[in-house]
N, C-alpha and C. Protein backbone atom coordinates (compact mmCIF):
# COMPACT_ATOMS: atom_id res chain seq x y z
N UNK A 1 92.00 121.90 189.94
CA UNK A 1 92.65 120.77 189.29
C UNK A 1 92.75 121.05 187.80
N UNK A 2 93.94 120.38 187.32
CA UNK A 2 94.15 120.84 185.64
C UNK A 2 93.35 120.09 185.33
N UNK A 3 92.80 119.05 185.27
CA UNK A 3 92.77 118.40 183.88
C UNK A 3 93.10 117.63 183.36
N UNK A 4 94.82 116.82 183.80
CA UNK A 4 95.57 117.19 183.13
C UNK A 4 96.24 115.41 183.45
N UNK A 5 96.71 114.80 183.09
CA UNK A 5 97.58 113.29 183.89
C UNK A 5 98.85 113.47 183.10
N UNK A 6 99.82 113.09 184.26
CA UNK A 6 101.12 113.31 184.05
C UNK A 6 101.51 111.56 183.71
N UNK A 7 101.93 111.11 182.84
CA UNK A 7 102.26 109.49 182.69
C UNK A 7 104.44 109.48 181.77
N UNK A 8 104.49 108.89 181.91
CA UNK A 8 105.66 108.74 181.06
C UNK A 8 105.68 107.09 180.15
N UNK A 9 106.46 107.33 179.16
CA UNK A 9 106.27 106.33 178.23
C UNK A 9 107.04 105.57 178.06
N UNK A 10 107.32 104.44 176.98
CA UNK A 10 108.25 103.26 177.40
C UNK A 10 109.73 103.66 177.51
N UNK A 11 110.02 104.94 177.14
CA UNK A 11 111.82 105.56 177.24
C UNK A 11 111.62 106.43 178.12
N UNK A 12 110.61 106.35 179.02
CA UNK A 12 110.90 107.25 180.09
C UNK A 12 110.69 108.83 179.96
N UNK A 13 110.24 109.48 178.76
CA UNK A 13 109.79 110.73 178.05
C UNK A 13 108.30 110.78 178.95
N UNK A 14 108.32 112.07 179.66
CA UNK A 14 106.83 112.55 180.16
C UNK A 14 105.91 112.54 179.13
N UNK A 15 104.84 112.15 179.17
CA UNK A 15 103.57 112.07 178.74
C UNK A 15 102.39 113.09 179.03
N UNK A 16 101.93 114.02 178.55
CA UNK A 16 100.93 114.94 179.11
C UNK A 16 99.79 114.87 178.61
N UNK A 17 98.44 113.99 179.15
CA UNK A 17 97.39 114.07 178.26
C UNK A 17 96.06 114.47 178.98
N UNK A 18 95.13 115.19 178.40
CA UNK A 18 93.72 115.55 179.30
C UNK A 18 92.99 113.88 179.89
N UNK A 19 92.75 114.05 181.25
CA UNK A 19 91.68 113.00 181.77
C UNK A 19 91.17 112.91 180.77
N UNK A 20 90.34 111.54 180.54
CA UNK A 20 89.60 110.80 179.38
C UNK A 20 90.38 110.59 177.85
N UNK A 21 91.66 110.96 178.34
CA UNK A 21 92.21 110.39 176.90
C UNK A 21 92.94 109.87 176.83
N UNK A 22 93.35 108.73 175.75
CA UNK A 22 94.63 107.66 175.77
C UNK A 22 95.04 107.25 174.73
N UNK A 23 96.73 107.54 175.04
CA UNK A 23 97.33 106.95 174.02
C UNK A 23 97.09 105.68 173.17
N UNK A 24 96.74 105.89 172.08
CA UNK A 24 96.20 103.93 170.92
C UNK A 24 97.65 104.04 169.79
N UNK A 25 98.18 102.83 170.20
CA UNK A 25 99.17 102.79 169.06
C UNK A 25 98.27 102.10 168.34
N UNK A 26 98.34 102.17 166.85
CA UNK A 26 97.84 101.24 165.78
C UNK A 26 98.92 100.78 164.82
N UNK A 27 98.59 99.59 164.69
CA UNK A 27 100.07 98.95 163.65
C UNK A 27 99.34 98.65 162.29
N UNK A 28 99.95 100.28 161.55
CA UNK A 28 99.29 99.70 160.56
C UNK A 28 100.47 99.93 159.30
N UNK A 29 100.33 98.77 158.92
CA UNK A 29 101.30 98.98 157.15
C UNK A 29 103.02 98.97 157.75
N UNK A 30 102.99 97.82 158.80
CA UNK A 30 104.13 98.02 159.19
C UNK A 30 104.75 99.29 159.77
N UNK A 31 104.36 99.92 160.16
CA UNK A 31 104.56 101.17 161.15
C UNK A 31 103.15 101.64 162.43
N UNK A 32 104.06 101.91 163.48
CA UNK A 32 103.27 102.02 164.94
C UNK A 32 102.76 103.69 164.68
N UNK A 33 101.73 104.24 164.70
CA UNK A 33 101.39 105.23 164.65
C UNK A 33 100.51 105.57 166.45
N UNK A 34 100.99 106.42 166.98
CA UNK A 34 100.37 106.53 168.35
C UNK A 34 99.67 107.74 168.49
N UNK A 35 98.30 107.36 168.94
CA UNK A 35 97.73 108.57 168.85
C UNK A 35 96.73 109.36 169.76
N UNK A 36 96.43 110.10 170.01
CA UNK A 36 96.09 110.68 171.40
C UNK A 36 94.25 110.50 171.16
N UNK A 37 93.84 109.42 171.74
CA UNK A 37 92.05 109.54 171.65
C UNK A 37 91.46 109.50 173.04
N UNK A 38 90.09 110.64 172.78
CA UNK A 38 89.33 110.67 173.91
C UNK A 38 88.59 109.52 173.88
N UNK A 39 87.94 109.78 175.27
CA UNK A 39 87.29 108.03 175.67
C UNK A 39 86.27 107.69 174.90
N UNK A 40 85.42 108.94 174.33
CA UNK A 40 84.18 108.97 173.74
C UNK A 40 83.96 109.21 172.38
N UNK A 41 85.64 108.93 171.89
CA UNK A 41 85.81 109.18 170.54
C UNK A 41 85.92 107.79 169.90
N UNK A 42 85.35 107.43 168.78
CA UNK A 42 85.71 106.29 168.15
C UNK A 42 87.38 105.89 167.47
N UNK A 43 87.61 104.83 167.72
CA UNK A 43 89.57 104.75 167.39
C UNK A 43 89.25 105.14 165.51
N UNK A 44 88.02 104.59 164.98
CA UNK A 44 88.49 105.05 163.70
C UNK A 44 88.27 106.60 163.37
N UNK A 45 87.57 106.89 164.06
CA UNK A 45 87.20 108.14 163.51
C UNK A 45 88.47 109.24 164.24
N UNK A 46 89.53 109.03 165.29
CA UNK A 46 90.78 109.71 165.44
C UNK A 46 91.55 109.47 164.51
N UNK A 47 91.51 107.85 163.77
CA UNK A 47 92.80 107.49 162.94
C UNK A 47 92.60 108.50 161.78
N UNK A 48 91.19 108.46 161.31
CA UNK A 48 91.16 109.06 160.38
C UNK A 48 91.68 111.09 160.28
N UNK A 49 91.25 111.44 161.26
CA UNK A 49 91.61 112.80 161.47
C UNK A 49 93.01 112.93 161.57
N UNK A 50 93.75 111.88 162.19
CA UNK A 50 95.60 111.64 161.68
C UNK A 50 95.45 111.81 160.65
N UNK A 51 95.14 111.33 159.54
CA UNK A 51 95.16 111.10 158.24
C UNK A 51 95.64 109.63 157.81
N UNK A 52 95.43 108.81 158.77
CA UNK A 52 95.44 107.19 158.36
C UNK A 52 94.33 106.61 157.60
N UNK A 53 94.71 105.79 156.47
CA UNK A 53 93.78 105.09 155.52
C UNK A 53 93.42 103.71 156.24
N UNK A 54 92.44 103.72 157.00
CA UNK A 54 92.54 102.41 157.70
C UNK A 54 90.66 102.06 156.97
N UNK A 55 90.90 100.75 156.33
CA UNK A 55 89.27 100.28 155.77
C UNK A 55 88.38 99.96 156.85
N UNK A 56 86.97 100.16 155.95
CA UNK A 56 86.02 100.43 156.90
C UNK A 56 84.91 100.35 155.56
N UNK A 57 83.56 100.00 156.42
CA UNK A 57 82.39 100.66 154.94
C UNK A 57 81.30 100.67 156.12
N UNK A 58 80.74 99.81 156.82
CA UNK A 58 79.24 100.58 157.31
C UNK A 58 78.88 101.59 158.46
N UNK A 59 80.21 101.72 159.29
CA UNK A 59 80.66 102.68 160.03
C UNK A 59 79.49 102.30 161.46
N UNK A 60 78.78 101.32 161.53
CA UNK A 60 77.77 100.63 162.25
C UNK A 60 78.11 99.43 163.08
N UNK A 61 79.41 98.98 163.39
CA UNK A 61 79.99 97.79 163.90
C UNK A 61 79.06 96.82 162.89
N UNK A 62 78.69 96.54 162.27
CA UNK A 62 77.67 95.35 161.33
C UNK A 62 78.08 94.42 160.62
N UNK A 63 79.11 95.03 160.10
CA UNK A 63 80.32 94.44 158.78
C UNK A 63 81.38 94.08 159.79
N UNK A 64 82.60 94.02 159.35
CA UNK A 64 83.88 93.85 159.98
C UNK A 64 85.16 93.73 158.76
N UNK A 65 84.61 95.40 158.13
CA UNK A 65 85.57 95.54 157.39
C UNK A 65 86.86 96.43 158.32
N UNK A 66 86.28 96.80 159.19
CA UNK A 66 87.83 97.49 159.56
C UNK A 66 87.88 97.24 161.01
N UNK A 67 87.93 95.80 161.45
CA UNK A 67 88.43 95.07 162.44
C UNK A 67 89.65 95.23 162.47
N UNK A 68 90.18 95.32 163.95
CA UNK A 68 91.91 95.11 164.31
C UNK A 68 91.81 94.10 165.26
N UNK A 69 93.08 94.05 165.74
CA UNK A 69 93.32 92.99 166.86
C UNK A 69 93.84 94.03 168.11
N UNK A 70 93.20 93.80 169.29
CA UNK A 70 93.68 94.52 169.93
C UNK A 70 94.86 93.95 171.46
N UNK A 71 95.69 94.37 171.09
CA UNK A 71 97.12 93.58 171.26
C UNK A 71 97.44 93.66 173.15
N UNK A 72 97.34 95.10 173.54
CA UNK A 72 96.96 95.33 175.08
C UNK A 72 96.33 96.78 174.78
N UNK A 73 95.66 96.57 176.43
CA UNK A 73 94.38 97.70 176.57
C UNK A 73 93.51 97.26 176.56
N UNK A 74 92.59 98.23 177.04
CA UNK A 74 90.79 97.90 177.53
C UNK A 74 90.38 98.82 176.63
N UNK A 75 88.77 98.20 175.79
CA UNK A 75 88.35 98.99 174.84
C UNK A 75 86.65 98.25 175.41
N UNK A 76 86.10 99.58 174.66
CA UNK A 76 84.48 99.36 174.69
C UNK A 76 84.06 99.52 172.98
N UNK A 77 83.22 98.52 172.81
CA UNK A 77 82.34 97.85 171.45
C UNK A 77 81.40 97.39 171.88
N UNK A 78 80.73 98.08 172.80
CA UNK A 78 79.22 97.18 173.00
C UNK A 78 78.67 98.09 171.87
N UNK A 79 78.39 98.74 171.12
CA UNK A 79 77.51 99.25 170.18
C UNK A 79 77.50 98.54 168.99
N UNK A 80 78.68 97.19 168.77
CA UNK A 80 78.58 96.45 167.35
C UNK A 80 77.60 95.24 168.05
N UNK A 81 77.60 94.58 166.70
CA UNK A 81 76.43 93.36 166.34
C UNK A 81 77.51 92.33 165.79
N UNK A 82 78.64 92.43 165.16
CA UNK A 82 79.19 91.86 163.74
C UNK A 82 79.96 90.49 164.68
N UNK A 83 80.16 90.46 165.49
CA UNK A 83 81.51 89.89 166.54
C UNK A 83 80.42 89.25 167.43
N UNK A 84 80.61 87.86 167.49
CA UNK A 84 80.04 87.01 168.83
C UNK A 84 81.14 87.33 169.87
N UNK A 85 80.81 87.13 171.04
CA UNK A 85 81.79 87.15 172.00
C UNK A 85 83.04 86.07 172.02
N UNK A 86 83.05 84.97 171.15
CA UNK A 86 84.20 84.24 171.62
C UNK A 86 85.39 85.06 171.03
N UNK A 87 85.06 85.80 169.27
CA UNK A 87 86.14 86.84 168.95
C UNK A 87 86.14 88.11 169.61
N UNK A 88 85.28 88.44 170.52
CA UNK A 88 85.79 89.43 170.71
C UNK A 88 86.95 89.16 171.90
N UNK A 89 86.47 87.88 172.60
CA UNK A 89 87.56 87.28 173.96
C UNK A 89 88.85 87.35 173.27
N UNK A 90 88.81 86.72 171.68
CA UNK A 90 90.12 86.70 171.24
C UNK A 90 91.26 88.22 170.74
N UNK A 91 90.16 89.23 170.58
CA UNK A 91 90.34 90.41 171.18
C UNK A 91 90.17 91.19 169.69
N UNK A 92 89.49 90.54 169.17
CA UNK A 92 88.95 91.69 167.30
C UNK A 92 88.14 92.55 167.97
N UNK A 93 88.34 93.26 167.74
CA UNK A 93 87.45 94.52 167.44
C UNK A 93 87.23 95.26 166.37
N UNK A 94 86.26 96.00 166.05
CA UNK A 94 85.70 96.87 165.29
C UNK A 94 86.08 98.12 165.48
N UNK A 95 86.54 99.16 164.65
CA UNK A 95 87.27 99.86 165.07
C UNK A 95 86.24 101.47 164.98
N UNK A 96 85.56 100.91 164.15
CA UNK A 96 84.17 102.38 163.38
C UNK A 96 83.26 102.52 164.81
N UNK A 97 83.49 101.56 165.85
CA UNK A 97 82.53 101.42 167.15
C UNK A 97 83.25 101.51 168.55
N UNK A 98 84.82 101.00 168.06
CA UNK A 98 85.39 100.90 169.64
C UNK A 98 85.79 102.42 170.29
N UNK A 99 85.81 102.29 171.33
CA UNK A 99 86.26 103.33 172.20
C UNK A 99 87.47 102.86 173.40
N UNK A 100 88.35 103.73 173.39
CA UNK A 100 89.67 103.49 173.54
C UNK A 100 89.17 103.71 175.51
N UNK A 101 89.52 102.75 176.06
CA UNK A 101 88.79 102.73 178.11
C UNK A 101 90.41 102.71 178.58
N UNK A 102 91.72 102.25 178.00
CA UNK A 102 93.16 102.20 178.28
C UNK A 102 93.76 103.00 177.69
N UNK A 103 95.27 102.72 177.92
CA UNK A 103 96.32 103.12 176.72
C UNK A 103 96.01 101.63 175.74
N UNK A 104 96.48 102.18 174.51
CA UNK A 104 96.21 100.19 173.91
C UNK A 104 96.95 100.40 172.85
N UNK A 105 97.16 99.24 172.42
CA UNK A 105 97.58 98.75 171.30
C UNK A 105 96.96 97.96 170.18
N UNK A 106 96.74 98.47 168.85
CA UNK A 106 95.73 97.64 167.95
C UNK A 106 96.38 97.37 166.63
N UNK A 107 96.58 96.41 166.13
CA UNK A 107 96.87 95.58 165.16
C UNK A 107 95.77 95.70 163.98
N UNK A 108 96.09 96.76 162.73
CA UNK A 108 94.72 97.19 162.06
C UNK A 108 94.74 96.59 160.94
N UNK A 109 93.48 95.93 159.94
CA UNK A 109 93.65 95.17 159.05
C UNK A 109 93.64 94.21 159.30
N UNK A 110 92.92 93.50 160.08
CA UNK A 110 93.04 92.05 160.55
C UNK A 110 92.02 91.14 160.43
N UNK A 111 91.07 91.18 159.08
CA UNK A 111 89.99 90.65 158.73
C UNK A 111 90.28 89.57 158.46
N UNK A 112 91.27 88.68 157.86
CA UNK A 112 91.88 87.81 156.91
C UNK A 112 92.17 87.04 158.42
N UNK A 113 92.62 86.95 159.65
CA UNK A 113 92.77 86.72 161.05
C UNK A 113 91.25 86.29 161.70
N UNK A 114 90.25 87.39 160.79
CA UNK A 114 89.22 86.79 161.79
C UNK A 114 88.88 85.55 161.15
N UNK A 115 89.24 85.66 159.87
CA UNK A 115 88.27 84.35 159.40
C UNK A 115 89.34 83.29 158.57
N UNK A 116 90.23 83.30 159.56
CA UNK A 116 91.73 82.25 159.28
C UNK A 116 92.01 82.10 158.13
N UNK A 117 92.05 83.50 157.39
CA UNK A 117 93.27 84.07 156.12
C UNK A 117 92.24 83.31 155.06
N UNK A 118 90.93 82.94 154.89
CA UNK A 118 89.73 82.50 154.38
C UNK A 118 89.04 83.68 153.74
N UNK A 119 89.54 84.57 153.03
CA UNK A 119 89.03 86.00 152.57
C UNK A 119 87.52 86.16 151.58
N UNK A 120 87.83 84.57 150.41
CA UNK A 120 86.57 83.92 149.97
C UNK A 120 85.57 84.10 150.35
N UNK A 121 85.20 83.99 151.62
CA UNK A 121 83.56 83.62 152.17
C UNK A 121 83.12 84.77 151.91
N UNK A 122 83.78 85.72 152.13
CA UNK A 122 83.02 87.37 152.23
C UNK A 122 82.53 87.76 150.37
């Protein structure tokens, strides 16, 4: 066996990616950047090897400076603290902790969202 999953994408273009990895679009700065992460890789720590400036500071899920929204897809963040479960139902995540379990889609920069555009408190 390759290895290997054959998928095609929303125009119908073949898709070729190794088992355990999945396409994460991130919307950031007004442009969709899509990018190929393993399951066991953190979404920030691929964005960053793109070379995307996406904020962040304790790299510990603790803070929720570089929360996104995650738009569709299944992701794993059991390793943060920062997020009660009713936001994470609403689908924030932490991005220095999540791990990409789908293809997904994440909405990055979305701190001002968690705490209803209330930037003050912090």
């Amino acid at each position: 066996m390759s290895g290997r999953a054959d998928r095609q994408d929303e125009a119908g273009e073949e898709v070729v990616t190794d088992d355990g990895e999945y396409e994460v679009t991130l919307e950031h700065e007004g442009e969709d950047v899509t990018l190929s992460v393993d399951e066991d890789e953190y979404i920030l720590d691929a964005a960053e090897e793109a070379g995307l400036d996406l904020p962040y500071s304790c790299r510990k899920g603790q803070c929720t400076s570089c929360v996104g929204t995650v738009e569709e897809g299944e992701i794993d963040q059991s390793e943060g603290a920062a997020l009660d479960p009713m936001q994470e139902d609403d689908g924030f995540a932490l991005l220095c902790i999540t791990y990409p379990k789908s293809d997904c889609t994440i909405e990055t920069d979305t701190q001002s969202d968690l705490f209803g555009g209330d930037m003050d408190i912090l």
